[in-house]
C-alpha atoms as a PDB file:
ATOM      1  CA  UNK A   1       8.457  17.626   5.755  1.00  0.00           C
ATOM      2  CA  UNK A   2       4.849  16.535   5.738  1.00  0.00           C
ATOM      3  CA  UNK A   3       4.070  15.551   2.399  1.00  0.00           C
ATOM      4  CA  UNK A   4      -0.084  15.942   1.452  1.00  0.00           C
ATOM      5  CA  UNK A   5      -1.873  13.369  -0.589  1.00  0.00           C
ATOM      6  CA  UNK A   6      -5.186  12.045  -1.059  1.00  0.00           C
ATOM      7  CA  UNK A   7      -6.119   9.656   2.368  1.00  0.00           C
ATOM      8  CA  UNK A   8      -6.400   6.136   2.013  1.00  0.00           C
ATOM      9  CA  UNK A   9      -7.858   3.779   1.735  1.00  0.00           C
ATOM     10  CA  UNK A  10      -7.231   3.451  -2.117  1.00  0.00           C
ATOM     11  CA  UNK A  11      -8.292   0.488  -4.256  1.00  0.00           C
ATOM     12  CA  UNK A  12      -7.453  -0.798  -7.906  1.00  0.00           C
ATOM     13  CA  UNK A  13     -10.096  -1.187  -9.971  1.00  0.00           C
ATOM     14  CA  UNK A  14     -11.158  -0.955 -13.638  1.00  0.00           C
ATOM     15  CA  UNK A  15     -13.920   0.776 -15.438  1.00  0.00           C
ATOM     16  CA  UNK A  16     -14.380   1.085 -18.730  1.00  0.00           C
ATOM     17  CA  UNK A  17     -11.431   0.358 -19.831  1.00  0.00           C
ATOM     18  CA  UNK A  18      -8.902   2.338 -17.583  1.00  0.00           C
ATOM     19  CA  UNK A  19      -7.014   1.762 -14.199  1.00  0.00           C
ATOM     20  CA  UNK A  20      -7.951   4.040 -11.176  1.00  0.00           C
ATOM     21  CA  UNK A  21      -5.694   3.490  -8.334  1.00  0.00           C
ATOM     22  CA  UNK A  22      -6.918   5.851  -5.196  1.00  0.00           C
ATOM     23  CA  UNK A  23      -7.128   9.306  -6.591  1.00  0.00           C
ATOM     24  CA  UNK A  24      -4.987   8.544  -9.942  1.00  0.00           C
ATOM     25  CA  UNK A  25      -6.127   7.095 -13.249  1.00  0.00           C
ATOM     26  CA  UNK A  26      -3.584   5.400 -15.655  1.00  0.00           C
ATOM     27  CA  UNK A  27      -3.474   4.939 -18.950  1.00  0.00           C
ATOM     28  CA  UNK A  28      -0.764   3.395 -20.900  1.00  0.00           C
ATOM     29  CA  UNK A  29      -0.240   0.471 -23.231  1.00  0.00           C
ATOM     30  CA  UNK A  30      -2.375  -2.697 -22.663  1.00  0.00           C
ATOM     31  CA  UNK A  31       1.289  -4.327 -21.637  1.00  0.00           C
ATOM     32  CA  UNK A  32       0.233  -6.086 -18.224  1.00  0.00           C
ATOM     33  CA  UNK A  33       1.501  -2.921 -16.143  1.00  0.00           C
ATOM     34  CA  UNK A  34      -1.446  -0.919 -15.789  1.00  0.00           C
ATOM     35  CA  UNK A  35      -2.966  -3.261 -13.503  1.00  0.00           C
ATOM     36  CA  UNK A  36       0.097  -4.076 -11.733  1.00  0.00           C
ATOM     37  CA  UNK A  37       0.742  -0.620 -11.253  1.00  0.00           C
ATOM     38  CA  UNK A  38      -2.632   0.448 -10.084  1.00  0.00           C
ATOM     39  CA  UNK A  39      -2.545  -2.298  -7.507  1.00  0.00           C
ATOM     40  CA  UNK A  40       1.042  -1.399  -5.925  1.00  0.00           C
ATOM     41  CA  UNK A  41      -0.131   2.850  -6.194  1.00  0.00           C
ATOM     42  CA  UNK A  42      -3.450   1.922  -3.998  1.00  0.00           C
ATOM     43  CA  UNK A  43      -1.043  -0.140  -1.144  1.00  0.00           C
ATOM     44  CA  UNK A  44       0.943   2.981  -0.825  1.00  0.00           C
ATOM     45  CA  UNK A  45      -0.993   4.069   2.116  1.00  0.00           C
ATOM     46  CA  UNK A  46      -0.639   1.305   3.435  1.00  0.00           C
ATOM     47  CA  UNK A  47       3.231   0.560   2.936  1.00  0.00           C
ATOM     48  CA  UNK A  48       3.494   4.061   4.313  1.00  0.00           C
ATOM     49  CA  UNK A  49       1.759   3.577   7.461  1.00  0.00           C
ATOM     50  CA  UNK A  50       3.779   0.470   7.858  1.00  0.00           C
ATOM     51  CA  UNK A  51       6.803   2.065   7.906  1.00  0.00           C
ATOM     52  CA  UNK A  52       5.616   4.606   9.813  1.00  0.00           C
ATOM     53  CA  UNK A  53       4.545   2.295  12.220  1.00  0.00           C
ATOM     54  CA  UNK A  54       8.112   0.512  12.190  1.00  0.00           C
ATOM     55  CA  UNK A  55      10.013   3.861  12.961  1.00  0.00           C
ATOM     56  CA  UNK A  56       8.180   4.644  15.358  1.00  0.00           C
ATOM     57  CA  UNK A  57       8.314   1.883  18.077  1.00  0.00           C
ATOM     58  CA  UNK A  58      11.679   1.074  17.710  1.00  0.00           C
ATOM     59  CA  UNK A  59      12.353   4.640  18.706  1.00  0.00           C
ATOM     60  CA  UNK A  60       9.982   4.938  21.378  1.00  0.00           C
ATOM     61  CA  UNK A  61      10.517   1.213  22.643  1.00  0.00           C
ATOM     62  CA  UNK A  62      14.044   0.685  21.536  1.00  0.00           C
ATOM     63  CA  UNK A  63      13.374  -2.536  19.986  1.00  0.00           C
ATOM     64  CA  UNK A  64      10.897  -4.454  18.804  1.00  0.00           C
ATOM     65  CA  UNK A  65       9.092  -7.391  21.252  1.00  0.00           C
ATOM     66  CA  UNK A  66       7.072 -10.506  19.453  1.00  0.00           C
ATOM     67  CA  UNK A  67       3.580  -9.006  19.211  1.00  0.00           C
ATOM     68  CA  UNK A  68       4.710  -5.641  17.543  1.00  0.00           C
ATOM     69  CA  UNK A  69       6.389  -7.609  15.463  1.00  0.00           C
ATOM     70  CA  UNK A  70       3.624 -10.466  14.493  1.00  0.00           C
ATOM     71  CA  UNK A  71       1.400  -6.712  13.827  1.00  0.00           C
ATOM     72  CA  UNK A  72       4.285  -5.551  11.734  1.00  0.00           C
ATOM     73  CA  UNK A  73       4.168  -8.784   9.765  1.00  0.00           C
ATOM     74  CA  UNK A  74       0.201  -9.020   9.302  1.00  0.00           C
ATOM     75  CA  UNK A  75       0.382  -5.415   7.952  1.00  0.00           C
ATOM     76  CA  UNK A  76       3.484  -6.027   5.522  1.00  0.00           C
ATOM     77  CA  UNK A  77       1.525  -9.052   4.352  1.00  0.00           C
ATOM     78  CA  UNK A  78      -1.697  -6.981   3.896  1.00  0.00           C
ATOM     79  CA  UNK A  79      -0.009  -4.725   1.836  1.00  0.00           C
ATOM     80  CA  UNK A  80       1.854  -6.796  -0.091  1.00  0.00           C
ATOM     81  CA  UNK A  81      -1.568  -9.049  -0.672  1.00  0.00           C
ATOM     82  CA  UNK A  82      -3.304  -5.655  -1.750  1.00  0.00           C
ATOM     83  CA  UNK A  83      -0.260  -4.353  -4.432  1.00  0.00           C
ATOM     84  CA  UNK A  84      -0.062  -8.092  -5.855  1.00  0.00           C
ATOM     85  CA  UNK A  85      -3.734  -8.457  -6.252  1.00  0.00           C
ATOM     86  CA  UNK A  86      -3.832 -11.513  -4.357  1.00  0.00           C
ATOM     87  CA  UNK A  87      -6.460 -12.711  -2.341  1.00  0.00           C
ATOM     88  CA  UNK A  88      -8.271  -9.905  -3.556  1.00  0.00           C
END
């Protein structure tokens, strides 16, 4: 199943008072998720392609050697950076 969404790459950002996370704008109580939220919604392309990624070689390559896996790490840590708002 090929799912169809709005392409990356999304960011979090305010304006005027509301969220916007890639295509998406929450609203909500003024609780500390909306921001939190927004960020981890605009890594999803990200996480996704990721994953993707992972799948992928270890069924072409049946395994996984030390530079796919030093990529595999930079791009986990990118996302997580991005969905954390860290760094950012």
């Amino acid at each position: 199943m090929n799912a169809k969404y709005t392409p990356g790459l999304w960011q979090a950002r305010e304006h005027e008072g509301f969220w916007y996370a890639g295509p998406a704008v929450l609203e909500g109580s003024d609780d500390g998720c909306i921001e939190a939220d927004a960020r981890l919604i605009a890594a999803a392309p990200e996480l996704l392609e990721a994953a993707k990624f992972v799948i992928l070689y270890a069924r072409v390559h049946g395994g996984l050697n030390a530079t796919v896996k030093q990529l595999m790490f930079d791009k986990a840590q990118a996302a997580i950076v991005k969905a954390e708002g860290k760094g950012a």
